[in-house]
C-alpha atoms as a PDB file:
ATOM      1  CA  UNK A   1      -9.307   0.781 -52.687  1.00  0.00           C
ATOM      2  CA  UNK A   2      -8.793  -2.852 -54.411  1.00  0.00           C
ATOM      3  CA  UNK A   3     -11.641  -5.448 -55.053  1.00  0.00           C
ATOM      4  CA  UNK A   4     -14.552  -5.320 -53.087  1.00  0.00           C
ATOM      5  CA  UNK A   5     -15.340  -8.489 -50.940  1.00  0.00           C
ATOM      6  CA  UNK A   6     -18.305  -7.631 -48.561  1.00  0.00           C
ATOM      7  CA  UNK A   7     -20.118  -4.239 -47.163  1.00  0.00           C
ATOM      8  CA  UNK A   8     -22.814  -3.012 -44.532  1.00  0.00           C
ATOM      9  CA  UNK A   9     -24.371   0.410 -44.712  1.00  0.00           C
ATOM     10  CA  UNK A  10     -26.940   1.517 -42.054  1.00  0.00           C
ATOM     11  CA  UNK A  11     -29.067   4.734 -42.035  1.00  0.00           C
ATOM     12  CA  UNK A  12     -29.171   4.595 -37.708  1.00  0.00           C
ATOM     13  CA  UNK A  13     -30.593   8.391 -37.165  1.00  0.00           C
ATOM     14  CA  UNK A  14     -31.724  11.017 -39.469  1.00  0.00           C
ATOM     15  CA  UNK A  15     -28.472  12.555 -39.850  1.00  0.00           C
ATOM     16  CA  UNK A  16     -26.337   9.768 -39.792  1.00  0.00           C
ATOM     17  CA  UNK A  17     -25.073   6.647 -42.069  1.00  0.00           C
ATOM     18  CA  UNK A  18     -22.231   3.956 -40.989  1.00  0.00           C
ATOM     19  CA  UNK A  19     -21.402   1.089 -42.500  1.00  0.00           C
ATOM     20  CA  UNK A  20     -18.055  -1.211 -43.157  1.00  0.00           C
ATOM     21  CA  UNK A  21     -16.459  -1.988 -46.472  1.00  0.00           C
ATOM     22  CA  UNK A  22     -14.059  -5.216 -46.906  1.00  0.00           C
ATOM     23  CA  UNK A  23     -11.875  -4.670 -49.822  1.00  0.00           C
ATOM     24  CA  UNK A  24      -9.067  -7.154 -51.102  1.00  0.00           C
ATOM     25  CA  UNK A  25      -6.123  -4.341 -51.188  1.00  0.00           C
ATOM     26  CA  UNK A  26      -3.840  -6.568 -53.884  1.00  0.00           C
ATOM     27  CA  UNK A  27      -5.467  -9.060 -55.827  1.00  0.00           C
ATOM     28  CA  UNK A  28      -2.155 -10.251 -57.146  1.00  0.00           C
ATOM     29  CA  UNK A  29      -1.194 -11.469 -54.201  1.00  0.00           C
ATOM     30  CA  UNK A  30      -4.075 -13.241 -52.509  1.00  0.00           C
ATOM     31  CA  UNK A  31      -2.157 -16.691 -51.728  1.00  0.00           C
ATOM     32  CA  UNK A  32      -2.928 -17.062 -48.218  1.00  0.00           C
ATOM     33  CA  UNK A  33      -0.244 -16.699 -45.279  1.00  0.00           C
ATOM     34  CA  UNK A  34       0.907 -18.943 -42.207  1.00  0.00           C
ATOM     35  CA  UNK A  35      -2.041 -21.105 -41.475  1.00  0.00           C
ATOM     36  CA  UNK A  36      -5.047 -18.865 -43.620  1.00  0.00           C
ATOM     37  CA  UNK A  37      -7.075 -19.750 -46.145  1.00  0.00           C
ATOM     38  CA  UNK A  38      -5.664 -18.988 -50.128  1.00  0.00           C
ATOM     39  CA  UNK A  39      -7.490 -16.027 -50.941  1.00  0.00           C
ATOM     40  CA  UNK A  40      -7.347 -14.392 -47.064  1.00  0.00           C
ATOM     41  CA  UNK A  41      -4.362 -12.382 -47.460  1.00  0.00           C
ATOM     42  CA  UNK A  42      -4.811  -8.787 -48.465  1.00  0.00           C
ATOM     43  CA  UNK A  43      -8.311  -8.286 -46.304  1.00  0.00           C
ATOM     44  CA  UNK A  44      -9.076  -4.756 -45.096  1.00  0.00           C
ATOM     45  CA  UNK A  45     -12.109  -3.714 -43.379  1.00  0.00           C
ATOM     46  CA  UNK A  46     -12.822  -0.143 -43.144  1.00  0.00           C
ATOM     47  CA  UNK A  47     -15.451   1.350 -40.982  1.00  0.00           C
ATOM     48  CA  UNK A  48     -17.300   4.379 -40.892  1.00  0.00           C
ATOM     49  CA  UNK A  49     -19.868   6.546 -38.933  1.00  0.00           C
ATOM     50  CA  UNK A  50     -20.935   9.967 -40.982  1.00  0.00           C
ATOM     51  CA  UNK A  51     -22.875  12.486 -39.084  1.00  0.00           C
ATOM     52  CA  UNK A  52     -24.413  15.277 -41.473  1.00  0.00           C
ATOM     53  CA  UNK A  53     -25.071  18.954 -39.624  1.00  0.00           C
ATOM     54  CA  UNK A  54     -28.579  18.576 -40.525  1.00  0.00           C
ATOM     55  CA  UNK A  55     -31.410  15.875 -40.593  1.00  0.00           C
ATOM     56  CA  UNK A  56     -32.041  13.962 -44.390  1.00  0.00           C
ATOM     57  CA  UNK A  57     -34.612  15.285 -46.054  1.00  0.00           C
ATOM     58  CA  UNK A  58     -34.949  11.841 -47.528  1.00  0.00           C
ATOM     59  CA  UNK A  59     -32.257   8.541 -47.450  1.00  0.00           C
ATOM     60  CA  UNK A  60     -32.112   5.674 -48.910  1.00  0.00           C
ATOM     61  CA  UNK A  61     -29.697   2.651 -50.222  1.00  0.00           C
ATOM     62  CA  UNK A  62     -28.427   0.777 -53.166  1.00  0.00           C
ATOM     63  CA  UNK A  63     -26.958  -2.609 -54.189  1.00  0.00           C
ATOM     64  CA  UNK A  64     -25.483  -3.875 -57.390  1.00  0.00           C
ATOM     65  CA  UNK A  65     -26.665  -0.293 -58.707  1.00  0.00           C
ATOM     66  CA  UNK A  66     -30.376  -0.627 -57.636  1.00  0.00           C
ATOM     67  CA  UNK A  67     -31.865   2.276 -55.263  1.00  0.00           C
ATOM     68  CA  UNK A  68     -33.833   1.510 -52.792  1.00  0.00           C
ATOM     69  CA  UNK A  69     -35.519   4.782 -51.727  1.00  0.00           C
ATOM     70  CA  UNK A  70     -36.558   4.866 -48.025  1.00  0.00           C
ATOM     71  CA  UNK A  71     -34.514   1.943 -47.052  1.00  0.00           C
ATOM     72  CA  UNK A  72     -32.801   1.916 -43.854  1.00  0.00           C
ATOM     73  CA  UNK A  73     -30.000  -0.640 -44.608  1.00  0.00           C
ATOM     74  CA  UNK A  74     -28.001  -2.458 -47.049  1.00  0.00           C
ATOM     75  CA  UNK A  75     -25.825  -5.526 -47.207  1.00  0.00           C
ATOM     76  CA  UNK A  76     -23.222  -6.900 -49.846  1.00  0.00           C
ATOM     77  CA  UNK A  77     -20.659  -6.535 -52.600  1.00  0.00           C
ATOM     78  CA  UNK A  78     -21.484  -3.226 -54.243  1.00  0.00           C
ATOM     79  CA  UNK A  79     -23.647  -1.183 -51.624  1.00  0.00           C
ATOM     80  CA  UNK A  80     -24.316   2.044 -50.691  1.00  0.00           C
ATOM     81  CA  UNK A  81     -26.514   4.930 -48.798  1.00  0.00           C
ATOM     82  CA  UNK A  82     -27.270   8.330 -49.429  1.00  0.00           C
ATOM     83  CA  UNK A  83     -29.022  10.923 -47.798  1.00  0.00           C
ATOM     84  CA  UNK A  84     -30.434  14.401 -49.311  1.00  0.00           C
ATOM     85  CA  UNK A  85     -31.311  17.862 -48.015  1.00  0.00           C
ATOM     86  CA  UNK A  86     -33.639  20.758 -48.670  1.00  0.00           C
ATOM     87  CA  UNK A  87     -31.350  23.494 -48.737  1.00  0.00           C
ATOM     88  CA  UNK A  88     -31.816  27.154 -50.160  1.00  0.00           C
ATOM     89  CA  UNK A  89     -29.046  29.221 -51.626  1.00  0.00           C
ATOM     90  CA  UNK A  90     -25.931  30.106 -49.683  1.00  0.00           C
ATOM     91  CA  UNK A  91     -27.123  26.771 -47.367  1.00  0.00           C
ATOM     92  CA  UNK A  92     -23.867  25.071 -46.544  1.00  0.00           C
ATOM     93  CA  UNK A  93     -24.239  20.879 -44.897  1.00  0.00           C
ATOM     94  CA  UNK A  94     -21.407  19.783 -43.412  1.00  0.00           C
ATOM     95  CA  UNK A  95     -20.411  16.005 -43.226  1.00  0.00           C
ATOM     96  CA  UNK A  96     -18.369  14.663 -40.525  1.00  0.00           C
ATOM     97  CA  UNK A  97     -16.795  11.236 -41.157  1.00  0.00           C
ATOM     98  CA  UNK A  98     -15.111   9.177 -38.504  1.00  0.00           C
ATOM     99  CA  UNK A  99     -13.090   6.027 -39.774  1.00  0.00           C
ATOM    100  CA  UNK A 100     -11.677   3.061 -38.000  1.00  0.00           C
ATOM    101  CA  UNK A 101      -9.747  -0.179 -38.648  1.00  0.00           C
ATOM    102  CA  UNK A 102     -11.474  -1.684 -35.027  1.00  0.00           C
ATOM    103  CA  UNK A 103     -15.642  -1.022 -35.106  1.00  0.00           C
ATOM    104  CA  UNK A 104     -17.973   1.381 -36.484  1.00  0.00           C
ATOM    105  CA  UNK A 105     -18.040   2.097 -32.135  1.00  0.00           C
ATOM    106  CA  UNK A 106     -14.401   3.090 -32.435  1.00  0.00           C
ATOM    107  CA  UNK A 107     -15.351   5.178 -36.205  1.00  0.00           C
ATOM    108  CA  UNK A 108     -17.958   7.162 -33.531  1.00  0.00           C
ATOM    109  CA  UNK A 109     -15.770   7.116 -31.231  1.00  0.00           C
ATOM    110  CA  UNK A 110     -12.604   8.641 -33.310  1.00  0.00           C
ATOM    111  CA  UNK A 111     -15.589  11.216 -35.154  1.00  0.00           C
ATOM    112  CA  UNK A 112     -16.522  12.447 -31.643  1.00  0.00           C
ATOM    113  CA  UNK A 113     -12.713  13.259 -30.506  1.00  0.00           C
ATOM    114  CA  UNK A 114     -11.936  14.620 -33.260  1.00  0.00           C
ATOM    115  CA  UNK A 115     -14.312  16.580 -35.150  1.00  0.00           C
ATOM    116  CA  UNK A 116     -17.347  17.002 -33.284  1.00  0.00           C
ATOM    117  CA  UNK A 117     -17.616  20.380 -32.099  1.00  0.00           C
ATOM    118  CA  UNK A 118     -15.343  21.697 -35.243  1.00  0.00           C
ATOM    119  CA  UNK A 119     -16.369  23.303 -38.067  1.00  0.00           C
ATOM    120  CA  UNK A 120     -14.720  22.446 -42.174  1.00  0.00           C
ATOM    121  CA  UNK A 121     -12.764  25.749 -41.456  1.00  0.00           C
ATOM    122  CA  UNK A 122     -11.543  24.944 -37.599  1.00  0.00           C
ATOM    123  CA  UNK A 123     -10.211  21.432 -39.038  1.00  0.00           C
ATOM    124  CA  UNK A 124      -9.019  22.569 -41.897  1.00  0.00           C
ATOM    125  CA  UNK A 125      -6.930  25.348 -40.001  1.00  0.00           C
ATOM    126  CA  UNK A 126      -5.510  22.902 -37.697  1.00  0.00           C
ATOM    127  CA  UNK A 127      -4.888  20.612 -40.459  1.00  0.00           C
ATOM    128  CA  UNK A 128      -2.843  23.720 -42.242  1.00  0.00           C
ATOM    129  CA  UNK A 129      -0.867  24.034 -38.709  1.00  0.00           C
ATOM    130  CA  UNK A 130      -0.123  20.695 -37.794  1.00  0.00           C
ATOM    131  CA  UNK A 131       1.823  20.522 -41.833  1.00  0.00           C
ATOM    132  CA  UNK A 132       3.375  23.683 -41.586  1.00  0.00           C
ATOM    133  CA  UNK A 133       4.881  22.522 -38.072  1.00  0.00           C
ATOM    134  CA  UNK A 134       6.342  19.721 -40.022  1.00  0.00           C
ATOM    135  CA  UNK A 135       7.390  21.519 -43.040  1.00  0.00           C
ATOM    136  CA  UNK A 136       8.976  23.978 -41.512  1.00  0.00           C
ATOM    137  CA  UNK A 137      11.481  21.917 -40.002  1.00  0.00           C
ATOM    138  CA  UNK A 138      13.602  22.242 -43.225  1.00  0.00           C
ATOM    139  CA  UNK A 139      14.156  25.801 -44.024  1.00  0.00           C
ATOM    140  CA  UNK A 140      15.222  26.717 -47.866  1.00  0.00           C
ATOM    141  CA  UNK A 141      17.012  29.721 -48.947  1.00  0.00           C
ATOM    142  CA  UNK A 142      17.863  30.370 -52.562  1.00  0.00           C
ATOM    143  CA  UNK A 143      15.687  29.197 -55.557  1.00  0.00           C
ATOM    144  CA  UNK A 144      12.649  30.364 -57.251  1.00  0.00           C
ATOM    145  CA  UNK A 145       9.228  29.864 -55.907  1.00  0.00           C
ATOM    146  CA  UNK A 146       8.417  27.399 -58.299  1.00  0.00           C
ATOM    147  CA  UNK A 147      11.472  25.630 -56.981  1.00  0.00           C
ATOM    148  CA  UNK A 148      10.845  25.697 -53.421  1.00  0.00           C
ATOM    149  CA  UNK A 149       6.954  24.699 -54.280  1.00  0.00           C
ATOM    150  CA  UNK A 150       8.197  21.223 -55.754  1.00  0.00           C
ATOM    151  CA  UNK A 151      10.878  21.007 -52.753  1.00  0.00           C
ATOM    152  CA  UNK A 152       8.132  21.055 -50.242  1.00  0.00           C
ATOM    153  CA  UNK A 153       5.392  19.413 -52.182  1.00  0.00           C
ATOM    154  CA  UNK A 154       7.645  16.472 -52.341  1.00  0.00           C
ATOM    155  CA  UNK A 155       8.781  16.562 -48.681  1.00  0.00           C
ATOM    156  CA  UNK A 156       4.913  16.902 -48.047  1.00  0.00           C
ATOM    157  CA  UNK A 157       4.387  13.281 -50.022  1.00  0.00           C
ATOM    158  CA  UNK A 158       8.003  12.247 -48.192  1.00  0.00           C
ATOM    159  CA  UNK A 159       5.612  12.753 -44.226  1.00  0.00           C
ATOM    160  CA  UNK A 160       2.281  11.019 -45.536  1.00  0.00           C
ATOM    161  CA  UNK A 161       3.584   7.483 -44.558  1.00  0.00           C
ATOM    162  CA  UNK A 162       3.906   5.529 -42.827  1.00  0.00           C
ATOM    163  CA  UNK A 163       1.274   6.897 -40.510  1.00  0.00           C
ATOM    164  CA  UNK A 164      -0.244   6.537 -37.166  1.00  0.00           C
ATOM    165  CA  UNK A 165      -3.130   4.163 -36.969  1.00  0.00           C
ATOM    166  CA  UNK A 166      -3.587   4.134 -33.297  1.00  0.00           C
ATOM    167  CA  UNK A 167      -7.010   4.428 -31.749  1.00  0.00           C
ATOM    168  CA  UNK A 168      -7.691   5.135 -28.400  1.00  0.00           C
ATOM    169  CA  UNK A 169      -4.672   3.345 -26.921  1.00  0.00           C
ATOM    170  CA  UNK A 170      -5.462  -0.368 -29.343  1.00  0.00           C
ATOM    171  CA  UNK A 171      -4.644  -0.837 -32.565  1.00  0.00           C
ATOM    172  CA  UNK A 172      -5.796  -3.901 -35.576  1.00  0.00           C
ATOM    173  CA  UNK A 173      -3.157  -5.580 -36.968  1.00  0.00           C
ATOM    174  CA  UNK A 174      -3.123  -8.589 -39.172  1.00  0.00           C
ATOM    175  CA  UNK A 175      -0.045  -9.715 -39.723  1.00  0.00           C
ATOM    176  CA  UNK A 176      -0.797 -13.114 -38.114  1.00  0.00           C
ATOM    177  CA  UNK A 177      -2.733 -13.802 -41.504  1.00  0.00           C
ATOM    178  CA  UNK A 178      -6.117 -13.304 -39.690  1.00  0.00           C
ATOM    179  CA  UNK A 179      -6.027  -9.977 -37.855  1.00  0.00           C
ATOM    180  CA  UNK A 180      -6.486  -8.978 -34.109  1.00  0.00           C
ATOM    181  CA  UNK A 181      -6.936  -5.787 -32.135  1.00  0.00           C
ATOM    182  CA  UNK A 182      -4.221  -5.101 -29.818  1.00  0.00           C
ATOM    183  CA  UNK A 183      -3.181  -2.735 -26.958  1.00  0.00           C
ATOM    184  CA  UNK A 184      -0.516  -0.213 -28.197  1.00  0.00           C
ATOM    185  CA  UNK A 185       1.039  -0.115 -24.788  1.00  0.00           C
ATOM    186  CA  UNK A 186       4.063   2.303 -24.914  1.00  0.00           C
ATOM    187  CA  UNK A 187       4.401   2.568 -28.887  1.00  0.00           C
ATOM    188  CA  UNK A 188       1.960   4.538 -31.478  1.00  0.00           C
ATOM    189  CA  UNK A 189       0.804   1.944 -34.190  1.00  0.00           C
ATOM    190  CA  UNK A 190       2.476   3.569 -37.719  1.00  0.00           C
ATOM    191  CA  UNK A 191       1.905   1.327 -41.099  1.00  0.00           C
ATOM    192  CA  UNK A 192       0.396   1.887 -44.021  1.00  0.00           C
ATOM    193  CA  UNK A 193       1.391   0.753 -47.801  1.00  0.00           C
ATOM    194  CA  UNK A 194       5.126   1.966 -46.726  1.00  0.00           C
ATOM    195  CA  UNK A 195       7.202  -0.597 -48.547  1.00  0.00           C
ATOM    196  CA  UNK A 196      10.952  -0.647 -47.299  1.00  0.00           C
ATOM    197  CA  UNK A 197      12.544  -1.226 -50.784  1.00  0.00           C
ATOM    198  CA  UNK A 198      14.130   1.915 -52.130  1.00  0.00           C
ATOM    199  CA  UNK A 199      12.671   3.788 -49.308  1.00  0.00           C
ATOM    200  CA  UNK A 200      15.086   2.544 -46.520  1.00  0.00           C
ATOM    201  CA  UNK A 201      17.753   4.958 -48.088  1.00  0.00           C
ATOM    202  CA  UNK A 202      15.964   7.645 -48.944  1.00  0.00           C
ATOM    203  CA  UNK A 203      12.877   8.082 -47.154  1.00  0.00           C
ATOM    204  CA  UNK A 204      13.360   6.454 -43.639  1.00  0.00           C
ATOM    205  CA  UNK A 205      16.858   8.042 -43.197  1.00  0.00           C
ATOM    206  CA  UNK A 206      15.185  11.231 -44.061  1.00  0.00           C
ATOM    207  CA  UNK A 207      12.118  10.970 -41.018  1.00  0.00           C
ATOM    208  CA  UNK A 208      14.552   9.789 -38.872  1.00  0.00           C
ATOM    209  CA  UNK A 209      16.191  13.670 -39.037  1.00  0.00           C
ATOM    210  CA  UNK A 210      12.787  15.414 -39.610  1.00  0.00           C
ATOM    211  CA  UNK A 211      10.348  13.548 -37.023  1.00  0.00           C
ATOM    212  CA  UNK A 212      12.875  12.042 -34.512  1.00  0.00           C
ATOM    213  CA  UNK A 213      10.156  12.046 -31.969  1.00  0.00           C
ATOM    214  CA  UNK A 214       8.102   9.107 -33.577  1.00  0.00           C
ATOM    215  CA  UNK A 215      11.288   6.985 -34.747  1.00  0.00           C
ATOM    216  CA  UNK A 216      11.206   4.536 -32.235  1.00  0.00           C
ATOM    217  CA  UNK A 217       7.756   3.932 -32.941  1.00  0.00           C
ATOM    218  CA  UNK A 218       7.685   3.310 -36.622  1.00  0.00           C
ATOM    219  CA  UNK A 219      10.911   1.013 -36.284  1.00  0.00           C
ATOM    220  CA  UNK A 220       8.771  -0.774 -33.394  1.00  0.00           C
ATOM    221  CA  UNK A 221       5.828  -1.241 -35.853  1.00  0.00           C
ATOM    222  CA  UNK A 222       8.293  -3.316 -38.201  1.00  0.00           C
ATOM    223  CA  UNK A 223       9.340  -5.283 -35.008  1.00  0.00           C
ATOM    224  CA  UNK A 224       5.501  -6.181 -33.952  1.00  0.00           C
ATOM    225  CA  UNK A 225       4.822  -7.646 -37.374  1.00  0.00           C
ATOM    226  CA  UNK A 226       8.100  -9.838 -36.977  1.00  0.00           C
ATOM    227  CA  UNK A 227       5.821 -10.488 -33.049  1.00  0.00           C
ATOM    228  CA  UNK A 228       2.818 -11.417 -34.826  1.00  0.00           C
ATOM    229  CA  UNK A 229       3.845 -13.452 -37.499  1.00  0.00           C
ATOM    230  CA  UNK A 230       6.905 -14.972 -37.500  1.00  0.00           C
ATOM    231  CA  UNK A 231       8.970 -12.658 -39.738  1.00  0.00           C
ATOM    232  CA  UNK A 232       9.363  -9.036 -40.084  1.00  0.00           C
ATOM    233  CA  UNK A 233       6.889  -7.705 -43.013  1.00  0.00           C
ATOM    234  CA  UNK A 234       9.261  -5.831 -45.805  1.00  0.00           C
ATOM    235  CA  UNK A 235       6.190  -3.918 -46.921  1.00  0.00           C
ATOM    236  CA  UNK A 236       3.730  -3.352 -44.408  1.00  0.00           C
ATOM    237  CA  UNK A 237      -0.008  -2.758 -45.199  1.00  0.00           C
ATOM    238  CA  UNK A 238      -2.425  -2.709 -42.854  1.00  0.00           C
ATOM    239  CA  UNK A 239      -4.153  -5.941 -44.092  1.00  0.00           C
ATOM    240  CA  UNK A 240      -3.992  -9.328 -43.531  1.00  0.00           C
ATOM    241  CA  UNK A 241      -1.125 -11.239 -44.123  1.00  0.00           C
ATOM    242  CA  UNK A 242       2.080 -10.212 -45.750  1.00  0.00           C
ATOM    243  CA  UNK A 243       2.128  -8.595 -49.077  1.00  0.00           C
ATOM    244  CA  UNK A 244       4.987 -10.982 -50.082  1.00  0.00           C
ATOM    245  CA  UNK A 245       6.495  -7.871 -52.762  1.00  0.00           C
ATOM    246  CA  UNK A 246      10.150  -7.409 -52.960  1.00  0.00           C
ATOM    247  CA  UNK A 247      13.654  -8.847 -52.801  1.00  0.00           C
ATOM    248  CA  UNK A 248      15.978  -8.841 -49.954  1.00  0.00           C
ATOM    249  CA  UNK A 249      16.104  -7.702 -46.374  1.00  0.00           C
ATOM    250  CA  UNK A 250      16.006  -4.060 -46.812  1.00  0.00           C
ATOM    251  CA  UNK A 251      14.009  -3.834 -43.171  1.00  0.00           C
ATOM    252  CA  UNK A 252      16.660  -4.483 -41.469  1.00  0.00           C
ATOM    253  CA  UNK A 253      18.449  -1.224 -43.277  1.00  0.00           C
ATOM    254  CA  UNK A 254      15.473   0.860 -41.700  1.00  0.00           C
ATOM    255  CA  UNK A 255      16.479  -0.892 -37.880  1.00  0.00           C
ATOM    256  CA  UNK A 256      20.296  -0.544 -38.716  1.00  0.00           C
ATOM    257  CA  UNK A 257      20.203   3.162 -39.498  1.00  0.00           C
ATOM    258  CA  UNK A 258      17.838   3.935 -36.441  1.00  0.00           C
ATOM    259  CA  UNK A 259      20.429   2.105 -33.954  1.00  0.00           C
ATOM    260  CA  UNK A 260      23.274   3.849 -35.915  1.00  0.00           C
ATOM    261  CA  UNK A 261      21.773   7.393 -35.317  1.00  0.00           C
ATOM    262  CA  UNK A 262      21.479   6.675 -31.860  1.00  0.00           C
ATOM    263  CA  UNK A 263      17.680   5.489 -31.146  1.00  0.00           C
ATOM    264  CA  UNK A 264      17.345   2.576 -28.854  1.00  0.00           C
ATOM    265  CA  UNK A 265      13.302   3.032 -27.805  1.00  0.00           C
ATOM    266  CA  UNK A 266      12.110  -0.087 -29.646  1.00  0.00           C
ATOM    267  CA  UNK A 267      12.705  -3.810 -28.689  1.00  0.00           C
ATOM    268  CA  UNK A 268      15.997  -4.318 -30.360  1.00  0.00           C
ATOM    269  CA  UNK A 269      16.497  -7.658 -29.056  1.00  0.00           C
ATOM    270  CA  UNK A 270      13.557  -8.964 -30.945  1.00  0.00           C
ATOM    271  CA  UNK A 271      14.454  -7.147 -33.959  1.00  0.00           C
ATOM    272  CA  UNK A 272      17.723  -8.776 -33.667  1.00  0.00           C
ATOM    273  CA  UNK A 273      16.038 -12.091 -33.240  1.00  0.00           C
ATOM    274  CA  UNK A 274      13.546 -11.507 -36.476  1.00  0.00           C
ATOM    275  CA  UNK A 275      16.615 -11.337 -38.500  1.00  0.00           C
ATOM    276  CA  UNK A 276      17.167 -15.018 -38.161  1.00  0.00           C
ATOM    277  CA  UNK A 277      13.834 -16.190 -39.283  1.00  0.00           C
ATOM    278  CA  UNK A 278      13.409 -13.759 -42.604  1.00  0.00           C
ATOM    279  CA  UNK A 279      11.338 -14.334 -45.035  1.00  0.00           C
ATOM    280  CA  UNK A 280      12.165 -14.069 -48.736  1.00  0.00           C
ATOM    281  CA  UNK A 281       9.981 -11.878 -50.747  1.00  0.00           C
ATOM    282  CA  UNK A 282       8.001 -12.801 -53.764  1.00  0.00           C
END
């Protein structure tokens, strides 16, 4: 989501379309970080590779709402491809999409690994298992069904960030302002739009209980933006830059209650040494 800055779609075999799209995630706070330009901070880039079951029956492209039929490729602000397909009724086309924050290579790459042999129902049924191992972990007795259907939709949005953005053993990261791909080494890569403020006594005391196995990482995700910038990000996106939203330290809350329920897998010292060289929110 956000304003779009630049895109690339590419029709590259007769079932399949990837592309990139650059988006600025928060508008409101493009003001440029550390040594980047005003206007860098907030950059995404998204790429995709989208394999269809069968061959197009026709493709094309668009830009700035003009469709190109036949074309092969498209550059720009507001672009897109399609494909079609003869189908007759009861005909079901299936659409595998493999994203990545590295290359459309590592989008391939992370469609191949993941979904290639699968079909809609084989994902979705592993999809369905992988949640209920997760939601199970808290058990509920009493209460109506209605009542238990809020208490585990909610716990449901509670386990949908931060999440792990590791592929194939790197990860991108751009909390030096400018963004680099990384080796993950020992530690998954978790971010997304997981803001600390609020959520540091609620939420993150919460996963520390329910997923106790990944802890370590997501409090060494904090630490590696504190690494790669300077200070330790109090709402980390996976953009450029820091977001520079909200007051106060709360961050170090989130390290504090991991060390205090007994977790030492992450670089303490370093998250120790971030706290002298905080940065104030905006």
């Amino acid at each position: 989501g956000g304003e779009p800055r630049d895109g690339r779609v590419e029709v590259v075999a007769p079932d399949t379309i990837r592309g990139k799209a650059v988006h600025q995630v928060n508008p409101l706070v493009a003001l440029g970080v550390g040594d980047s330009a005003p206007g860098t901070t907030g950059i995404s880039t998204i790429y995709f590779h989208a394999r269809a079951s069968r061959p197009f029956a026709s493709h094309g492209t668009w830009s700035d709402g003009v469709v190109t039929a036949g074309s092969p490729s498209a550059a720009g602000t507001r672009v897109g491809a399609f494909g079609t397909f003869a189908t007759a009724a009861g005909d079901v086309v299936e659409l595998r999409v493999g994203i990545s924050f590295i290359s459309e290579d590592e989008a391939r790459a992370a469609l191949d690994a993941e979904c290639a042999d699968r079909t809609f129902e084989e994902v979705r049924a592993a999809a369905v298992a992988d949640w209920n191992r997760l939601l199970s972990r808290i058990e509920v007795e009493g209460g109506t069904d209605a009542e238990k259907t809020v208490f585990y939709t909610a716990l449901y949005h509670a386990l949908m960030q931060p999440a792990d953005y590791t592929e194939g053993g790197r990860f991108w990261i751009g909390a030096d302002g400018f963004g680099k791909v990384v080796e993950a080494g020992a530690h998954r890569w978790y971010t997304d739009d997981w803001c600390t403020w609020d959520t540091f006594r609620t939420t993150h005391p919460l996963l520390a209980f329910l997923e106790p196995e990944v802890k370590d990482d997501m409090v060494q995700a904090l630490v590696r933006t504190y690494e790669h910038s300077g200070w330790m990000q109090k709402c980390p996106w996976n953009a450029t830059g820091d977001s520079r939203v909200m007051s106060g330290n709360s961050e170090y809350c989130v390290v504090a209650d991991a060390v205090a329920k007994g977790f030492d897998g992450f670089a303490t010292s370093a998250a120790a040494r971030s706290r002298t060289t905080w940065r104030r929110g905006g």
